[in-house]
C-alpha atoms as a PDB file:
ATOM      1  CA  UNK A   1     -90.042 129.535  96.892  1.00  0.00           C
ATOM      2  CA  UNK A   2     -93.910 129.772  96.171  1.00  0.00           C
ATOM      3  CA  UNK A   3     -96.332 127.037  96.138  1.00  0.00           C
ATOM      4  CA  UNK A   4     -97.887 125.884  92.606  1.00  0.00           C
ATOM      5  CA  UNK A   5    -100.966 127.527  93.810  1.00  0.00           C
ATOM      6  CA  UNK A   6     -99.523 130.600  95.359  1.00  0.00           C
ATOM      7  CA  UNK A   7     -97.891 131.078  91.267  1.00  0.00           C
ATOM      8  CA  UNK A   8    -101.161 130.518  89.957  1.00  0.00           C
ATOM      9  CA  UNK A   9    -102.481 132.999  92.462  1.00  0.00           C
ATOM     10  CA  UNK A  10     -99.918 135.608  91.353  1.00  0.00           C
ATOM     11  CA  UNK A  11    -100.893 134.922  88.208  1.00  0.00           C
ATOM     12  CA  UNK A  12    -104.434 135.705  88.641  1.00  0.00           C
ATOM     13  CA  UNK A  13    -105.802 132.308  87.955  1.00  0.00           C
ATOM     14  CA  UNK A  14    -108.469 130.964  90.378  1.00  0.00           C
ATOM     15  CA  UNK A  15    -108.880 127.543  89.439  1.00  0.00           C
ATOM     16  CA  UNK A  16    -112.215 126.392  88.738  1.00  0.00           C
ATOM     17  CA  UNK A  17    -114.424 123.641  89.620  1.00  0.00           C
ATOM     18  CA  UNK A  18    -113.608 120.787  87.501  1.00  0.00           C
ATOM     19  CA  UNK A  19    -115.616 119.887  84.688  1.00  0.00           C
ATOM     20  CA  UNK A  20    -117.337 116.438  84.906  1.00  0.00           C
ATOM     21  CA  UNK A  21    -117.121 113.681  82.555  1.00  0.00           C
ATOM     22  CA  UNK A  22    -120.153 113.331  79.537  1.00  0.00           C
ATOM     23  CA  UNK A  23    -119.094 109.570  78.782  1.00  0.00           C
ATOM     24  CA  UNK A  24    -118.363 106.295  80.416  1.00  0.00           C
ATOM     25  CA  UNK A  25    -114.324 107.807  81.555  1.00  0.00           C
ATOM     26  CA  UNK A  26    -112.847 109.361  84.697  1.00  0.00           C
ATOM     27  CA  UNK A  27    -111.821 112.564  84.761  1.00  0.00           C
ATOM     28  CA  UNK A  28    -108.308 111.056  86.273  1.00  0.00           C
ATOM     29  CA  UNK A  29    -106.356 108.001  86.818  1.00  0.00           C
ATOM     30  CA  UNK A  30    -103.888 108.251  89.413  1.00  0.00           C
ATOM     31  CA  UNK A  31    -101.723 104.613  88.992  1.00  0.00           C
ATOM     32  CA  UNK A  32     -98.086 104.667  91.305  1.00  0.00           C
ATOM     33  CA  UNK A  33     -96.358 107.845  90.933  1.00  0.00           C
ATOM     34  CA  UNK A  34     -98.213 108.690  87.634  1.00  0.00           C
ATOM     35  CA  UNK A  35    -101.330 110.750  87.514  1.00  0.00           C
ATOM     36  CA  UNK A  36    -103.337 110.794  84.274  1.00  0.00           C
ATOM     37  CA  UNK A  37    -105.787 113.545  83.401  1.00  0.00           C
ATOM     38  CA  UNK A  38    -108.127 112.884  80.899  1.00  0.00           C
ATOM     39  CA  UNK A  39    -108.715 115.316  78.348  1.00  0.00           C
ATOM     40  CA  UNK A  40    -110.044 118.639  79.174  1.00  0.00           C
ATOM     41  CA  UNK A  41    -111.919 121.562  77.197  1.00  0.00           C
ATOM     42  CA  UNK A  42    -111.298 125.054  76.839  1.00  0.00           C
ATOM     43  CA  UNK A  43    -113.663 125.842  79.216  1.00  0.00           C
ATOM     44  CA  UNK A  44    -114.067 129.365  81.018  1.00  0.00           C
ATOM     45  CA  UNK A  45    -114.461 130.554  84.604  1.00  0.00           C
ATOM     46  CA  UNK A  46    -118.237 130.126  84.169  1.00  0.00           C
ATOM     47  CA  UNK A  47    -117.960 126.372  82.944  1.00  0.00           C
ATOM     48  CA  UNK A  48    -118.285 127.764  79.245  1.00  0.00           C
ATOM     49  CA  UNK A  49    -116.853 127.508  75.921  1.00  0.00           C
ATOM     50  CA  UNK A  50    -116.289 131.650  74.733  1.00  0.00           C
ATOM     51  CA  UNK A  51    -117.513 131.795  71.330  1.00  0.00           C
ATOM     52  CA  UNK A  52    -114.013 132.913  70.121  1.00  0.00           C
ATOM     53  CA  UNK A  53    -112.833 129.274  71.089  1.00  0.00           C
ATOM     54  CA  UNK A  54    -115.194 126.905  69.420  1.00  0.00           C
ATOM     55  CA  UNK A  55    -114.697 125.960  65.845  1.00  0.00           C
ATOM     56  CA  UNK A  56    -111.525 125.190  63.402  1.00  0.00           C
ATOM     57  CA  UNK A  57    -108.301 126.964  63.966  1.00  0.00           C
ATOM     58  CA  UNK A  58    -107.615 128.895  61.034  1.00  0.00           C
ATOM     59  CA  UNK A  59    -111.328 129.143  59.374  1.00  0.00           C
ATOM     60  CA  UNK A  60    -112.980 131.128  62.010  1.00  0.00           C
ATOM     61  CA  UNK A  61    -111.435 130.650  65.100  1.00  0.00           C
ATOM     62  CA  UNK A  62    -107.834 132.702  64.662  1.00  0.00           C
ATOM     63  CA  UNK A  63    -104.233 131.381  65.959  1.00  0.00           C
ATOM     64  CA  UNK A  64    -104.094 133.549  69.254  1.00  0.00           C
ATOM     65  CA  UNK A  65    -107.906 132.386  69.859  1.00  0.00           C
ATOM     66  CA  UNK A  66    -106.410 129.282  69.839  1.00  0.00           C
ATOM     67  CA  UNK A  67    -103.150 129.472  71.945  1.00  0.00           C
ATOM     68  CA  UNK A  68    -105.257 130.989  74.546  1.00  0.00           C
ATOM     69  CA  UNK A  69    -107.801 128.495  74.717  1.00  0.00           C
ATOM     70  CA  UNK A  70    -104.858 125.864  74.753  1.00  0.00           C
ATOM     71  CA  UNK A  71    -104.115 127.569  78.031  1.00  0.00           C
ATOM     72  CA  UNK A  72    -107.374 126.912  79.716  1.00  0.00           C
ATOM     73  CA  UNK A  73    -107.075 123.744  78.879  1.00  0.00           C
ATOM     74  CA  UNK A  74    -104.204 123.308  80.993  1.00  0.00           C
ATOM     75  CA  UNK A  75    -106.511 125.632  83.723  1.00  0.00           C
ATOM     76  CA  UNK A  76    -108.337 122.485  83.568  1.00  0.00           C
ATOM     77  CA  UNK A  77    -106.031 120.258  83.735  1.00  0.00           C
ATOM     78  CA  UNK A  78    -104.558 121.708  86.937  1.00  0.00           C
ATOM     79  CA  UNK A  79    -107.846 122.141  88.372  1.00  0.00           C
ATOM     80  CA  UNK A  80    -108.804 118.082  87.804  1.00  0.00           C
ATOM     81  CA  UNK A  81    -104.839 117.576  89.534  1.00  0.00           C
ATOM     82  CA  UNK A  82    -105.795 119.397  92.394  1.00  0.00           C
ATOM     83  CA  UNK A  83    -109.035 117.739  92.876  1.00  0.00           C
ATOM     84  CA  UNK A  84    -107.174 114.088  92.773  1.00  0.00           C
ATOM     85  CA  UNK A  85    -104.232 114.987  94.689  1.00  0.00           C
ATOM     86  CA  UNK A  86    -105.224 117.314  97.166  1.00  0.00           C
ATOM     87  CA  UNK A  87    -102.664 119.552  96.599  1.00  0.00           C
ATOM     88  CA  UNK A  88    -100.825 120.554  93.928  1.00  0.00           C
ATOM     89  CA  UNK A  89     -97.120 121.115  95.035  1.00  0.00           C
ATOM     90  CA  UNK A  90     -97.643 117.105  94.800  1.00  0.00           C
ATOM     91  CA  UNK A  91     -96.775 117.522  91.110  1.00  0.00           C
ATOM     92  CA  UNK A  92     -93.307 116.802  91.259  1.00  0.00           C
ATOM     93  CA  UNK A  93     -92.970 117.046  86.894  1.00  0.00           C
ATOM     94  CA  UNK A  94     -95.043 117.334  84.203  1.00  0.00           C
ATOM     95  CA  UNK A  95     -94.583 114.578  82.135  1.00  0.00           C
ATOM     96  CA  UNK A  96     -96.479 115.032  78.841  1.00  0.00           C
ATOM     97  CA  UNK A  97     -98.826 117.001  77.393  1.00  0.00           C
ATOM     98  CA  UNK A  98    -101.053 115.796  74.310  1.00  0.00           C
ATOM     99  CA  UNK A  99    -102.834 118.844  72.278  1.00  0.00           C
ATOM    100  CA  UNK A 100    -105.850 117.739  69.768  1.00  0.00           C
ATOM    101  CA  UNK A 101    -106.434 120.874  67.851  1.00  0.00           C
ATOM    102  CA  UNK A 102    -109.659 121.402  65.587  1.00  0.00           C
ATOM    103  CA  UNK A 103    -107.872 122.406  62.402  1.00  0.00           C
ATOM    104  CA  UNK A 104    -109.098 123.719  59.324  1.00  0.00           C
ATOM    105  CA  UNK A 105    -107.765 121.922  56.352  1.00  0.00           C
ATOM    106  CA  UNK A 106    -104.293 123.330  55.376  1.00  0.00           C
ATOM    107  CA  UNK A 107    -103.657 124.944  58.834  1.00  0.00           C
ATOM    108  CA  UNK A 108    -100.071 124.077  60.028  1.00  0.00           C
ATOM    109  CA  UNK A 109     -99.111 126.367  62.762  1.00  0.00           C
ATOM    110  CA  UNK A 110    -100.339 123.693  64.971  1.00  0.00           C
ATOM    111  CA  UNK A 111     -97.140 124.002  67.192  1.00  0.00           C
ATOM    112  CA  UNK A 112     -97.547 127.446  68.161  1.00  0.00           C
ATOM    113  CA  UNK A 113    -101.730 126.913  68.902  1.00  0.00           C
ATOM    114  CA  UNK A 114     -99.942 123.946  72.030  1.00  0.00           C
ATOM    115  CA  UNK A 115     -97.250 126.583  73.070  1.00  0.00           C
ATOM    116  CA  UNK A 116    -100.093 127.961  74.766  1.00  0.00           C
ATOM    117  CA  UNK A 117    -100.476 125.092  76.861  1.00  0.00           C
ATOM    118  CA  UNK A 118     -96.674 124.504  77.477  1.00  0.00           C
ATOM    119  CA  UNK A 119     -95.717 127.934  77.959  1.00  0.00           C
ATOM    120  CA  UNK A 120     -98.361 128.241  80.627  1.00  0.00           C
ATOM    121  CA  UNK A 121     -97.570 125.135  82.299  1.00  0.00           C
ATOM    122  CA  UNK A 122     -93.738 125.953  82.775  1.00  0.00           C
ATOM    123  CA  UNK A 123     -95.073 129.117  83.826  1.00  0.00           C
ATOM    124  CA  UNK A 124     -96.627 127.436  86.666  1.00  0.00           C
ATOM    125  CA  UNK A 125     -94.657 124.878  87.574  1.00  0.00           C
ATOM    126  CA  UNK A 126     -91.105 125.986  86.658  1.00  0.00           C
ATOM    127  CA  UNK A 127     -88.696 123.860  85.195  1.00  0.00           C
ATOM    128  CA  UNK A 128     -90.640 120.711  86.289  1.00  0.00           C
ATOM    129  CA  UNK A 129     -93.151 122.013  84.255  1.00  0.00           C
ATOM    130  CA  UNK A 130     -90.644 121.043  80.607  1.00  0.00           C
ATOM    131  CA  UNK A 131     -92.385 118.099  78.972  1.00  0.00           C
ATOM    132  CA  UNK A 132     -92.640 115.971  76.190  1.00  0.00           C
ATOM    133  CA  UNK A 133     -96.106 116.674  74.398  1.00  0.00           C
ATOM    134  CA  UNK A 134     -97.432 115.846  70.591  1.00  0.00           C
ATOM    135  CA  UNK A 135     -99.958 117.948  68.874  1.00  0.00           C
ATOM    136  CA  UNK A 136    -102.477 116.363  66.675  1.00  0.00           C
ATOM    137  CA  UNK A 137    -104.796 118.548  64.492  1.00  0.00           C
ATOM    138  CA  UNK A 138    -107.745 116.587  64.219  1.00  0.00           C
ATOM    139  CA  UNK A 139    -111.332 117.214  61.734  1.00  0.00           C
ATOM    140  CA  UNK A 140    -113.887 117.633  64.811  1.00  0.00           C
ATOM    141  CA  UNK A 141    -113.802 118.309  68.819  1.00  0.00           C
ATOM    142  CA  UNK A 142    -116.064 117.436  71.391  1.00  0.00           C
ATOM    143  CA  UNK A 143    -118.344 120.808  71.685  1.00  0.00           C
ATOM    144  CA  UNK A 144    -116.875 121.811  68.711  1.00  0.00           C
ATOM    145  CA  UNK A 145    -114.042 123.369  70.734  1.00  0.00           C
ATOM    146  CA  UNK A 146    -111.113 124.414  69.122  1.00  0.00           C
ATOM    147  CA  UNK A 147    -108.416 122.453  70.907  1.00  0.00           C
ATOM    148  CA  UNK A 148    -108.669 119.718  74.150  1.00  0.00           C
ATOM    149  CA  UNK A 149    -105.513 118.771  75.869  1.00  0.00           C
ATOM    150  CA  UNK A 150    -104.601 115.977  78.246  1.00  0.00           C
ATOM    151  CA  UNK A 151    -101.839 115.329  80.726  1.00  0.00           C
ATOM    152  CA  UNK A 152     -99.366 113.069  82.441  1.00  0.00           C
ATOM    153  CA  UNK A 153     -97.566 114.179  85.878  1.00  0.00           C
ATOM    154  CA  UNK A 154     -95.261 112.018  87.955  1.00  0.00           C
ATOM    155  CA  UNK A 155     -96.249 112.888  91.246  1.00  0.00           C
ATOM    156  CA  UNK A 156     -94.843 112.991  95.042  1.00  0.00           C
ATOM    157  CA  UNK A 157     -96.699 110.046  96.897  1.00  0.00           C
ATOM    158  CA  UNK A 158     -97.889 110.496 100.692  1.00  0.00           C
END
């Protein structure tokens, strides 16, 4: 069985360094068993938004555009995990996964913008990657990005 980080190496994701907080938050909150991960930005391997992920979904910024910049959101994510626990085969289940996406007014295809997120994140972590998650489209983003996701993960304790 592969590591989380030998899949994402497979994969051809190199995770990258974490992006740090522009406001009075932490990145993370690990409490117990529970890890929090505040939310994170579709941003690239350089630390930057791409141009074809900042704006509304559906006025200017199209519904793949979106679904793939849901997914390095959860690149993110995984890369603020590993910097709070280490490792991350201590992920024993992804909890939830909360999607804010920068809609255009009358865009619905919300859902299928997150399964960019959650398709990646089973991807990674298997069947303990199945989660509960809510998508929100929402009138502005931080950035102006097109979507910013956030995370829960019940995790192993050492």
């Amino acid at each position: 069985m592969m590591t989380v980080e030998e899949r994402l190496t497979a994969l051809g994701i190199e995770l990258p360094s974490p992006a740090a907080p522009v406001a009075n938050y932490l990145p993370f909150v690990l409490s117990g068993s529970m890890l929090f991960i505040s939310g994170q930005l579709a941003f690239g391997p350089d630390s930057k938004l791409e141009p074809t992920h900042i704006g509304k979904v559906g006025a200017g910024v199209s519904e793949a555009a979106g679904k793939a910049a849901a997914r390095l959101c959860v690149i993110n994510i995984l890369a603020q995990a590993k910097v709070a626990l280490g490792s991350l085969d201590r992920i024993s289940r992804c909890v939830r996964l909360v999607g804010f996406i920068n809609a255009a007014p009358g865009f619905t295809s919300l859902p299928g913008v997150m399964n960019g997120a959650s398709d990646f994140i089973v991807e990674v972590l298997g069947d303990s990657g199945r989660h509960a998650r809510s998508t929100v489209g929402v009138a502005e983003l931080p950035l102006n990005c097109a979507v910013e996701i956030e995370a829960l993960f019940e995790i192993v304790n050492t």
